[in-house]
N, C-alpha and C. Protein backbone atom coordinates (compact mmCIF):
# COMPACT_ATOMS: atom_id res chain seq x y z
N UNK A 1 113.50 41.10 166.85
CA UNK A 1 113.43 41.82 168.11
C UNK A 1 111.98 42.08 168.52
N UNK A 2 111.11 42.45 167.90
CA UNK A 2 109.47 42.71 167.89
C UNK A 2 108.86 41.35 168.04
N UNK A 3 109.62 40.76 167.75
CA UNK A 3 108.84 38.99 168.36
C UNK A 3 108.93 38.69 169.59
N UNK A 4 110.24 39.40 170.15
CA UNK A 4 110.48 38.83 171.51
C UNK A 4 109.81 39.97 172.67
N UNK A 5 109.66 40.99 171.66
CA UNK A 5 108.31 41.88 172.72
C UNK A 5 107.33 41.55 172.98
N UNK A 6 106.54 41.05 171.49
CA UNK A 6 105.23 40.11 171.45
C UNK A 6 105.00 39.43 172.40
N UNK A 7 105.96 38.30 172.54
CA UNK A 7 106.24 37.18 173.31
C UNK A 7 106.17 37.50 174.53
N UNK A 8 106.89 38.29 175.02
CA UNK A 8 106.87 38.77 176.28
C UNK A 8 105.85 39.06 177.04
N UNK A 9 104.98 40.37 175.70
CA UNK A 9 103.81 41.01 176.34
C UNK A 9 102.67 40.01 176.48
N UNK A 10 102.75 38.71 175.44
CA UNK A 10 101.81 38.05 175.67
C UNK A 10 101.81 36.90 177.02
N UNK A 11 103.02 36.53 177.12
CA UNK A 11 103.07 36.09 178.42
C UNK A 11 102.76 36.82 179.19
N UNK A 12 103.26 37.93 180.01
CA UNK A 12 103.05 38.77 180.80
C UNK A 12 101.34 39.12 180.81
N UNK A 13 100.83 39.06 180.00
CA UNK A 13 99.25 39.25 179.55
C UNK A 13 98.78 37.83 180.17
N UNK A 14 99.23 36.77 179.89
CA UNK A 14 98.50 35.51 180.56
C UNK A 14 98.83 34.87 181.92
N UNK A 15 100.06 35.82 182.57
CA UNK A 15 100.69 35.68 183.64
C UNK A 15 99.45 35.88 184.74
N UNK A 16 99.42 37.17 184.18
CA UNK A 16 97.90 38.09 184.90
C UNK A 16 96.92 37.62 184.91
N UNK A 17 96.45 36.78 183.65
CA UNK A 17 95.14 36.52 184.01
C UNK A 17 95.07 35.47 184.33
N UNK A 18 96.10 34.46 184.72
CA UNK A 18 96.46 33.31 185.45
C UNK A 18 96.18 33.88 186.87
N UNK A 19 96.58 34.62 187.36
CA UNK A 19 96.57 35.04 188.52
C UNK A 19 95.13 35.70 188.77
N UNK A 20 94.73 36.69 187.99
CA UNK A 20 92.95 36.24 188.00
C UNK A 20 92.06 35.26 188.27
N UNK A 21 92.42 34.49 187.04
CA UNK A 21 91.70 33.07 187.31
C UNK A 21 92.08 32.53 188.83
N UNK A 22 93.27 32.34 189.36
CA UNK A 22 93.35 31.76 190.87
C UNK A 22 92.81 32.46 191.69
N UNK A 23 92.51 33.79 191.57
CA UNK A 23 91.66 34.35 192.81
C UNK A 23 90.17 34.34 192.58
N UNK A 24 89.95 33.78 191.27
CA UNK A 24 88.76 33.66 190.97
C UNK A 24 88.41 32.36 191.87
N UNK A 25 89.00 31.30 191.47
CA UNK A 25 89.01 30.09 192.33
C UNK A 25 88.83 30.39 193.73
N UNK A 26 89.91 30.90 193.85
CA UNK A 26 89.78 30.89 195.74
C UNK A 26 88.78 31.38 196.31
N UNK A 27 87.73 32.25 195.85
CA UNK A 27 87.09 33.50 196.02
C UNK A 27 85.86 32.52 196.03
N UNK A 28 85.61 31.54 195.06
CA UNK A 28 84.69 30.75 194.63
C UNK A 28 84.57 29.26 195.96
N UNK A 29 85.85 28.82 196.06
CA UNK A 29 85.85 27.53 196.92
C UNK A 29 85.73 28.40 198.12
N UNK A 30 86.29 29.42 198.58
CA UNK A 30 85.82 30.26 200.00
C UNK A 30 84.47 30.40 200.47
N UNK A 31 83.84 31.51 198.92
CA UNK A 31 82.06 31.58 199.27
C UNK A 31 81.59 29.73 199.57
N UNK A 32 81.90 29.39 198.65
CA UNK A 32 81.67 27.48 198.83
C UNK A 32 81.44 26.71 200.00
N UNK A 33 81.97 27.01 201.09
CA UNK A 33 82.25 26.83 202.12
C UNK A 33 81.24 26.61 202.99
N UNK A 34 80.47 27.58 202.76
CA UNK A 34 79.22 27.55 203.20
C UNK A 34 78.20 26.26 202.70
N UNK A 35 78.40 25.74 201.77
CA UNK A 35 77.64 24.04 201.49
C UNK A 35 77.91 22.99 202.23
N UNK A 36 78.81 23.43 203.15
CA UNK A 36 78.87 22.09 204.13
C UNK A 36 77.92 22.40 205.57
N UNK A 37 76.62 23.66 205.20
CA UNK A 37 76.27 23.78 206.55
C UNK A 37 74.73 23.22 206.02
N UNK A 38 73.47 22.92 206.29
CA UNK A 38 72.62 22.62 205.71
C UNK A 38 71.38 23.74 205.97
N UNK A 39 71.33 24.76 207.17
CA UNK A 39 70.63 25.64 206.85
C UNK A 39 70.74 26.99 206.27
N UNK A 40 72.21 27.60 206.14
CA UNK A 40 72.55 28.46 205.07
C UNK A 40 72.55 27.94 203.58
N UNK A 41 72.40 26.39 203.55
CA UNK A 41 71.92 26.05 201.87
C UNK A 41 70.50 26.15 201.51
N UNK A 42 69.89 25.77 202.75
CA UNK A 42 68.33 26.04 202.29
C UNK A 42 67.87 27.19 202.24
N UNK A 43 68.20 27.98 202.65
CA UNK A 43 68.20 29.52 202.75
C UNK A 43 68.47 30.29 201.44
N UNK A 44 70.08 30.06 201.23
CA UNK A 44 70.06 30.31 200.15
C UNK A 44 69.92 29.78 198.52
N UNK A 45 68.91 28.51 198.84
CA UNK A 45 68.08 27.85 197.33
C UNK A 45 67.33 28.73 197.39
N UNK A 46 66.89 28.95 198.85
CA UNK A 46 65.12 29.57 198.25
C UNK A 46 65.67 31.19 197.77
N UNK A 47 66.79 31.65 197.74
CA UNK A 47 66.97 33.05 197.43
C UNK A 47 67.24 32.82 196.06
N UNK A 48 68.03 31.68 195.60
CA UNK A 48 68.50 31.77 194.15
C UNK A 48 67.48 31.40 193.38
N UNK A 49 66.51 30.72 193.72
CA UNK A 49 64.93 30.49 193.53
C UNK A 49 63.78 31.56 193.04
N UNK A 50 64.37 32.39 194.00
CA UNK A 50 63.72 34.11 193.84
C UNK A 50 64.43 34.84 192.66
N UNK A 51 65.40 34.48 192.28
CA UNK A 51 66.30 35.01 191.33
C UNK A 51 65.98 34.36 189.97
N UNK A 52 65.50 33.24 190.18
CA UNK A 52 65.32 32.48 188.91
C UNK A 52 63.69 33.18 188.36
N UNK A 53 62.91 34.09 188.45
CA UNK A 53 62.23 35.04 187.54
C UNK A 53 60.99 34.86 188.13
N UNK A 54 60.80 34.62 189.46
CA UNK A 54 59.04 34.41 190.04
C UNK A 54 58.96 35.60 190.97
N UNK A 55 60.03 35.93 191.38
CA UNK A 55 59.40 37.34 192.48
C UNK A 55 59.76 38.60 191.69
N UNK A 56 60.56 38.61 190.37
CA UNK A 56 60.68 39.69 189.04
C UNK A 56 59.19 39.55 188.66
N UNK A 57 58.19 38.26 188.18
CA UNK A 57 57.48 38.54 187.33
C UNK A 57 56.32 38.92 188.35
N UNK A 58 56.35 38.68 189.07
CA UNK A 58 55.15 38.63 189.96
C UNK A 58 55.23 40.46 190.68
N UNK A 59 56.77 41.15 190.57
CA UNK A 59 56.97 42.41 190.63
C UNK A 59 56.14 43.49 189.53
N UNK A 60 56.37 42.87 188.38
CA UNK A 60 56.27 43.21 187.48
C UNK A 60 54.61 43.54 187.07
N UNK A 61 54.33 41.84 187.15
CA UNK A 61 52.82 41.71 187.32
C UNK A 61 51.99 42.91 188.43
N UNK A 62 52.65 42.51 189.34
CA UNK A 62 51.80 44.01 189.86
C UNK A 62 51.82 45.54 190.30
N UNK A 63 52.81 45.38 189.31
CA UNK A 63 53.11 46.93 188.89
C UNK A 63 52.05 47.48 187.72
N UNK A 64 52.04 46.36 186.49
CA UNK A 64 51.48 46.71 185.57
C UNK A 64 49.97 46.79 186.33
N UNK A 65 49.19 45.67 187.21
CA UNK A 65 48.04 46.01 187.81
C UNK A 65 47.69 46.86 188.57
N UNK A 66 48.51 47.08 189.01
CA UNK A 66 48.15 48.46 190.41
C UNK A 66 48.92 49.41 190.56
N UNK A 67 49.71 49.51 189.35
CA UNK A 67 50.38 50.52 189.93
C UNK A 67 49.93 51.85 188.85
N UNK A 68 49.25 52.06 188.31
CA UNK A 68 48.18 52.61 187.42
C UNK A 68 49.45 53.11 186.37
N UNK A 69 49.46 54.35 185.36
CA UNK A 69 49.68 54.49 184.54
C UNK A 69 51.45 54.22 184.98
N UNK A 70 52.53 55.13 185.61
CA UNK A 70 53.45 54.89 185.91
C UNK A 70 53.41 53.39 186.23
N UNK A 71 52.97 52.75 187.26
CA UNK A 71 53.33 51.24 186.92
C UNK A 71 53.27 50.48 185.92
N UNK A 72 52.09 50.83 185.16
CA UNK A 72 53.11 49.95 183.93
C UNK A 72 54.29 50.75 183.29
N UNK A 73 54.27 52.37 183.40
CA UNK A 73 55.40 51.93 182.46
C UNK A 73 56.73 51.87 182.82
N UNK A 74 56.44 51.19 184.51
CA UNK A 74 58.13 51.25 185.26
C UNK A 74 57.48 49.47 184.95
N UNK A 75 56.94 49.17 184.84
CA UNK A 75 56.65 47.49 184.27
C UNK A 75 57.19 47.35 183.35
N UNK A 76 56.72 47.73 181.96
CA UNK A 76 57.06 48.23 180.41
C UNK A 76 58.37 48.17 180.74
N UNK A 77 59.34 49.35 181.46
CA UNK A 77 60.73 49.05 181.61
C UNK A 77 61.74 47.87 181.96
N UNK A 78 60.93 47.05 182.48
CA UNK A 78 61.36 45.74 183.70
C UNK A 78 61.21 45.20 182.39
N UNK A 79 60.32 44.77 181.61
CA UNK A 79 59.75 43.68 180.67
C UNK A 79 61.18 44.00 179.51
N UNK A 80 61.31 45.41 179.04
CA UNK A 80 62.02 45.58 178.33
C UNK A 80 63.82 45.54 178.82
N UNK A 81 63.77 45.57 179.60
CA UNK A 81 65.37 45.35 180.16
C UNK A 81 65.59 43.56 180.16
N UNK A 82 64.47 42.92 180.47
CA UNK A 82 64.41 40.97 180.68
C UNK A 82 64.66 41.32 179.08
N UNK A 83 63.92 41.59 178.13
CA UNK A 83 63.99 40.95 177.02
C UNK A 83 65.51 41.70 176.31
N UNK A 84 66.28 43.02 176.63
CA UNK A 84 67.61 42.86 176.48
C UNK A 84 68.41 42.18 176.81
N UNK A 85 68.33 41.75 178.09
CA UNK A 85 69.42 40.84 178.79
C UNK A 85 69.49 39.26 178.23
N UNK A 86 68.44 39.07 177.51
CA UNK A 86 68.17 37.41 176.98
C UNK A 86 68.90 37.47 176.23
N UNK A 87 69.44 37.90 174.93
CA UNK A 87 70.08 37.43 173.69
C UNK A 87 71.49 38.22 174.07
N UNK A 88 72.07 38.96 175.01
CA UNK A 88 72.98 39.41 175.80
C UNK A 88 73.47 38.29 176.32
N UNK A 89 72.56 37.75 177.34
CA UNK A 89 73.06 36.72 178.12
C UNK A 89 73.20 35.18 177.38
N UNK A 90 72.10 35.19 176.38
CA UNK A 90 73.22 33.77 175.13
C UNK A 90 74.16 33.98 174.69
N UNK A 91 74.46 35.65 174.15
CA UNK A 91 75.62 35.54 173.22
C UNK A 91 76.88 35.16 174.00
N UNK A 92 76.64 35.89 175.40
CA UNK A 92 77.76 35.71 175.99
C UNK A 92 78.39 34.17 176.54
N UNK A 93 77.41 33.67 177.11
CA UNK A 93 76.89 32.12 177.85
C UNK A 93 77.88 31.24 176.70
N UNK A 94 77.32 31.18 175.03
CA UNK A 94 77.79 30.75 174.26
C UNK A 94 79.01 30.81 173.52
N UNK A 95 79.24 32.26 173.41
CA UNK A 95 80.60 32.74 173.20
C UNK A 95 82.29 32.42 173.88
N UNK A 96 81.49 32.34 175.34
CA UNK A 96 82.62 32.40 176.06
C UNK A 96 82.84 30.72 176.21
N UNK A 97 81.68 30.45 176.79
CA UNK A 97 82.09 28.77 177.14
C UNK A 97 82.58 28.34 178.26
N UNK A 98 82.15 29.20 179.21
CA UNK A 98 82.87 28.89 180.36
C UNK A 98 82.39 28.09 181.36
N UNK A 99 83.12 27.04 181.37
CA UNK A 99 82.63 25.73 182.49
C UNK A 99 82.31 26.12 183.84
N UNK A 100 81.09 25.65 184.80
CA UNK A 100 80.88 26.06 185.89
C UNK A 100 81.72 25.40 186.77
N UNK A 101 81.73 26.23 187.89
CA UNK A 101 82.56 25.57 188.95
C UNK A 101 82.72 24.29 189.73
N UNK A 102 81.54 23.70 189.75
CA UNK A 102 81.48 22.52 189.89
C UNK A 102 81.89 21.38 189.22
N UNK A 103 81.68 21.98 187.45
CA UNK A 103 82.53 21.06 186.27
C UNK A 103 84.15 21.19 186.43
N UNK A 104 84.35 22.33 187.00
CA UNK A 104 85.70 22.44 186.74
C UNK A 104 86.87 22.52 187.72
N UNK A 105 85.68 22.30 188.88
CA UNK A 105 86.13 22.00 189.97
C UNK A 105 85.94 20.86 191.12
N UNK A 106 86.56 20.33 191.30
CA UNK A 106 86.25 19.17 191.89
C UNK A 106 85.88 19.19 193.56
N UNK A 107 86.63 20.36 193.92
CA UNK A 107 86.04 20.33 195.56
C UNK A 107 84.63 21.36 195.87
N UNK A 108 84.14 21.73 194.76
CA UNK A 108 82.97 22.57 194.82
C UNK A 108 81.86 22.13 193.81
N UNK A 109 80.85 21.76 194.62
CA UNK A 109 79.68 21.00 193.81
C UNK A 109 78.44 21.95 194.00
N UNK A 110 77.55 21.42 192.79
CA UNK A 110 75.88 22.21 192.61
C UNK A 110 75.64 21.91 194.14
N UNK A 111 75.09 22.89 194.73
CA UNK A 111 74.07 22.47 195.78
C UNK A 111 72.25 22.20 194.57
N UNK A 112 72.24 22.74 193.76
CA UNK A 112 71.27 23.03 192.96
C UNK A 112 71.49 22.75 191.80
N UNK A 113 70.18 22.44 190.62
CA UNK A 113 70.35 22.16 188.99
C UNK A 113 70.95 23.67 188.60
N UNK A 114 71.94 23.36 188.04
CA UNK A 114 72.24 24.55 186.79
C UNK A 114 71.02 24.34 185.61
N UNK A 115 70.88 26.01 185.28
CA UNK A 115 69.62 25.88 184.26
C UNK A 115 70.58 25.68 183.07
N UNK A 116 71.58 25.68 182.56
CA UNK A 116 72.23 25.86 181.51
C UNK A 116 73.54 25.46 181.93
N UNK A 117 74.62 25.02 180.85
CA UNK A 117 76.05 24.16 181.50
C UNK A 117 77.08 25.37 181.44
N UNK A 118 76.96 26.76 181.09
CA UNK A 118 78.37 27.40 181.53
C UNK A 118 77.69 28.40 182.63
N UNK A 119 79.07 29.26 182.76
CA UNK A 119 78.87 29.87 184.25
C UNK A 119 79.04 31.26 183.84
N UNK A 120 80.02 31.93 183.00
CA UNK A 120 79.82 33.27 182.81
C UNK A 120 78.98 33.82 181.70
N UNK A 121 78.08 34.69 182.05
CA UNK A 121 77.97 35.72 183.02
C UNK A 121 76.75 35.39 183.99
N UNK A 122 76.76 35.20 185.16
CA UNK A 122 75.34 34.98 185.93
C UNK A 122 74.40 35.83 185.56
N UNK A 123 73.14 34.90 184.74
CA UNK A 123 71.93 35.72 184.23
C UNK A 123 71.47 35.79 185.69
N UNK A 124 71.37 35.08 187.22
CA UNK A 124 70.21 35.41 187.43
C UNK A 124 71.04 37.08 188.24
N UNK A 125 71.85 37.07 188.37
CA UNK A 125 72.57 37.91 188.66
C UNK A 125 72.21 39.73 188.00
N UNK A 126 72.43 38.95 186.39
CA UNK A 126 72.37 40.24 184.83
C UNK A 126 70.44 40.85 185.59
N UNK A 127 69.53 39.53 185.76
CA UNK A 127 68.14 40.30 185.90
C UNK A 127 68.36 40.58 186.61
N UNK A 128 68.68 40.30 188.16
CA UNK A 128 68.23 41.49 189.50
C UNK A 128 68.65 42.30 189.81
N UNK A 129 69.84 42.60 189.04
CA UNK A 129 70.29 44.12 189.06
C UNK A 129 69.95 44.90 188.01
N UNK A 130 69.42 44.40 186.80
CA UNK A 130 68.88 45.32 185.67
C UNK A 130 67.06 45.66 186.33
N UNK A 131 66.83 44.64 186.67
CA UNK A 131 65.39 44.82 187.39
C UNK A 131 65.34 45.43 188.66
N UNK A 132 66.08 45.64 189.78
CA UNK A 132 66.46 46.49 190.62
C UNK A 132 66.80 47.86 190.40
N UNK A 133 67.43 48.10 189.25
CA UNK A 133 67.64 49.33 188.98
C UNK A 133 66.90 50.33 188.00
N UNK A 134 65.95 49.79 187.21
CA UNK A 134 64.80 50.40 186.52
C UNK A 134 63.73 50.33 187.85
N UNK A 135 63.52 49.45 189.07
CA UNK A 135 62.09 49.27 189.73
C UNK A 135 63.10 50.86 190.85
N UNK A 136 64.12 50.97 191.11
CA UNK A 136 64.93 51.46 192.10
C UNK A 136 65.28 53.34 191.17
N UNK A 137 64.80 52.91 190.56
CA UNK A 137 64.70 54.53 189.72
C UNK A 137 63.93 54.70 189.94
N UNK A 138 62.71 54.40 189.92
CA UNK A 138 61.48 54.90 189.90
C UNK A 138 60.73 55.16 191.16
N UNK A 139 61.00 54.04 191.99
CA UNK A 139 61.10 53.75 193.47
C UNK A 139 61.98 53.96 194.12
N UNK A 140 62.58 55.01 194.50
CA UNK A 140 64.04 54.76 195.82
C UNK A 140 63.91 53.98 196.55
N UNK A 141 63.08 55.11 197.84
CA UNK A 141 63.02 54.22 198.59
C UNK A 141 62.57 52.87 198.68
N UNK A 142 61.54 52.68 198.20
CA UNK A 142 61.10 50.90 198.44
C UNK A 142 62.53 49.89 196.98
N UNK A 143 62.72 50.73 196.28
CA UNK A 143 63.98 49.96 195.24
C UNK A 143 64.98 49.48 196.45
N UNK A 144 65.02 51.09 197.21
CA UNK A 144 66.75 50.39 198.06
C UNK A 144 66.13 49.52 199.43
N UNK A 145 65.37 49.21 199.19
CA UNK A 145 64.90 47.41 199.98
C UNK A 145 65.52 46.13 199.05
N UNK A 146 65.28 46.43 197.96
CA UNK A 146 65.82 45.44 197.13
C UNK A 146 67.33 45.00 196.33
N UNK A 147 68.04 46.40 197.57
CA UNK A 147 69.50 45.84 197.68
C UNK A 147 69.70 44.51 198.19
N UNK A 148 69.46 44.10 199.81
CA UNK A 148 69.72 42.90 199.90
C UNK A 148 69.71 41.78 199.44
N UNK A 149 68.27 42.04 198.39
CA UNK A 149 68.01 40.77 197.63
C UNK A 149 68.96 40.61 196.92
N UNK A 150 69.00 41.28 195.76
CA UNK A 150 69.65 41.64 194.79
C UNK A 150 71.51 41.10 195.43
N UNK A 151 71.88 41.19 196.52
CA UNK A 151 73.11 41.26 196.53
C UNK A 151 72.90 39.29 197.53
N UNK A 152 72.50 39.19 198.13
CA UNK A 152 71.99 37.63 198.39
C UNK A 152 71.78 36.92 197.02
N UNK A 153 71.04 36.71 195.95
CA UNK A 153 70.81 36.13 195.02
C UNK A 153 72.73 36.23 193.92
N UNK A 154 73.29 37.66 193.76
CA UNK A 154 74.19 36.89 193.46
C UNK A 154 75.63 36.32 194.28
N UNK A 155 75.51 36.53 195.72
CA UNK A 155 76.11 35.48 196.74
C UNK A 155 75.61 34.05 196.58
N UNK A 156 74.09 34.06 196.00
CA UNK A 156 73.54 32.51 196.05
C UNK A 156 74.32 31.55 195.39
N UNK A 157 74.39 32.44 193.95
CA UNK A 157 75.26 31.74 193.00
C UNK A 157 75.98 31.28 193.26
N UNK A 158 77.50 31.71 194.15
CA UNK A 158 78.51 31.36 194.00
C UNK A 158 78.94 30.38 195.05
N UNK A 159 77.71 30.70 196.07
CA UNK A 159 77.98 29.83 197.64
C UNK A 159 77.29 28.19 196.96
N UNK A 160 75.95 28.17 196.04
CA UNK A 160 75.62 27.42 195.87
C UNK A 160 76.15 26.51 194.64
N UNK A 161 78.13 26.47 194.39
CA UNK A 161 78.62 26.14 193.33
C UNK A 161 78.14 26.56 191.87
N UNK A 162 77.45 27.39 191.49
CA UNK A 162 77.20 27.24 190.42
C UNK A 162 77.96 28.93 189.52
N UNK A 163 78.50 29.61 190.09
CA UNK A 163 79.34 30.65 189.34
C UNK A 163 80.63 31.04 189.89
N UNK A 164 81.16 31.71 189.71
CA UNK A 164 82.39 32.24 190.18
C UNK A 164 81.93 33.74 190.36
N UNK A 165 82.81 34.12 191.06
CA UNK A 165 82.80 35.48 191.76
C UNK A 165 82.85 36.70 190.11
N UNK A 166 83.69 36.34 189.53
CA UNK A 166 83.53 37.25 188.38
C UNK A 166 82.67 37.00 187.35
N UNK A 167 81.95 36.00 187.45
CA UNK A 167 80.49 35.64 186.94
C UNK A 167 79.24 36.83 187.52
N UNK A 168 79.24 37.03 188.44
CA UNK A 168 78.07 37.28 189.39
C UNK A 168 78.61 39.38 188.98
N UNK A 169 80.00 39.29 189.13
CA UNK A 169 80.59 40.52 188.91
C UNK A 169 80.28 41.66 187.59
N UNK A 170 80.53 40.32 186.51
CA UNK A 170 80.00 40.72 184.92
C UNK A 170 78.88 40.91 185.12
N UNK A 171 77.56 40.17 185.41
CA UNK A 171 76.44 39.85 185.43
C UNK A 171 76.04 41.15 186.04
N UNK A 172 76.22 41.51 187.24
CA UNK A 172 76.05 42.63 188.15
C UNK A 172 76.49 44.23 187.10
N UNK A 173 77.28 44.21 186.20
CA UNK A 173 77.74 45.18 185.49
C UNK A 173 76.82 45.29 184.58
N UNK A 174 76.84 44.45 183.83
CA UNK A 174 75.87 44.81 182.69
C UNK A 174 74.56 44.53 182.90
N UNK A 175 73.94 44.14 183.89
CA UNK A 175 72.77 44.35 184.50
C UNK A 175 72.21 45.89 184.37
N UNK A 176 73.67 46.58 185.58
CA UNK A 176 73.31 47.63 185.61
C UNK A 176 73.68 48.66 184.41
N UNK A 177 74.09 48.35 183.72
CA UNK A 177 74.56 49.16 182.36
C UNK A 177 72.88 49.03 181.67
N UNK A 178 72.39 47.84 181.37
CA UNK A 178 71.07 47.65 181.10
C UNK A 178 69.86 48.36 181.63
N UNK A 179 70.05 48.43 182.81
CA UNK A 179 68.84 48.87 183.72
C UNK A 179 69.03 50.34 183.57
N UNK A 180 70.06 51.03 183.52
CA UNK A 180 70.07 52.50 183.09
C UNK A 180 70.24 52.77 181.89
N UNK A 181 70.63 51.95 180.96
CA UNK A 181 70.41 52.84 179.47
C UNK A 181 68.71 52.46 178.86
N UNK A 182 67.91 51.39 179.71
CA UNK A 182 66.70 51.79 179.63
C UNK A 182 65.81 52.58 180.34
N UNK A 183 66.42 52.96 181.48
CA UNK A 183 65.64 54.07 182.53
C UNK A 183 65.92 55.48 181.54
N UNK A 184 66.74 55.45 181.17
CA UNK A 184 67.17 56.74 180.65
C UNK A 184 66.85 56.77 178.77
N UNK A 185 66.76 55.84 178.00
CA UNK A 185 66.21 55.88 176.91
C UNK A 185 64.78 55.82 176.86
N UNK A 186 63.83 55.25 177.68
CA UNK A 186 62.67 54.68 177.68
C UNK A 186 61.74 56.40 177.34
């Protein structure tokens, strides 16, 4: 009798996340949609571009230069949240194994190189919200400028085939789980 509960609950458990996964899809070939236009793709390379760690380091960089003692150590924070999120973002990358959308989907292609072959959790996603939210503690106001970015870069992802919507979602979570348990431990 306890087998056929098992059974049950475990179907019922993969029923659901069958149905996850399809709205994951849809959610993914929808944002997608947008690759059949050619100046919302160039637009958004050069944002996922920005995401890939040149307008973080170059933040960073001149925080630690000019922004005298507090800038570095809202720098110090940025540096130390990148170097949590790295062996975070392998274990997971590797653990999970999850094929990008373009591998695993046939009507949604890279507009862009994937830096790496799976898709969950979007690192560039995990930095600009862990780096948004240590630079956005310290900074309000000029941080909450760097909502849009931050929320463009992980739209980039998913418009530019290369994550799924609950890629960019995870990524966005533990970003910010990151960015405040070092604002607040540091």
């Amino acid at each position: 009798m306890q087998s056929k509960h098992l059974l049950l609950d475990r179907a019922l458990r993969n029923a659901r996340r069958d149905v996850w996964v399809e709205r994951d899809l849809h959610w993914a070939q929808w944002l997608h949609r947008v690759a059949q236009y050619q100046t919302p793709v160039k637009a958004l390379v050069i944002v996922s571009k920005l995401g890939d760690g040149l307008f973080w380091y170059v933040l960073i960089a001149a925080l630690a230069l000019l922004g005298g003692t507090h800038g570095r150590d809202v720098a110090a924070q940025m540096v130390l949240a990148g170097l949590l999120n790295l062996p975070l973002y392998f274990w997971l990358k590797h653990s999970i194994g999850r094929p990008r959308p373009f591998v695993a989907c046939p009507d949604i292609r890279a507009c862009v190189r994937a830096l790496d072959k799976f898709s969950f959790p979007s690192g560039h996603t995990l930095h600009a919200v862990a780096f948004a939210v240590v630079f956005t503690w310290h900074f309000p106001l000029v941080g909450a400028a760097l909502a849009p970015l931050v929320l463009l870069i992980a739209v980039s992802r998913v418009a530019l085939g290369l994550h799924y919507p609950s890629d960019v979602a995870a990524g966005a979570i533990l970003g910010a789980v990151v960015g405040l348990s070092v604002v607040l431990l540091y």
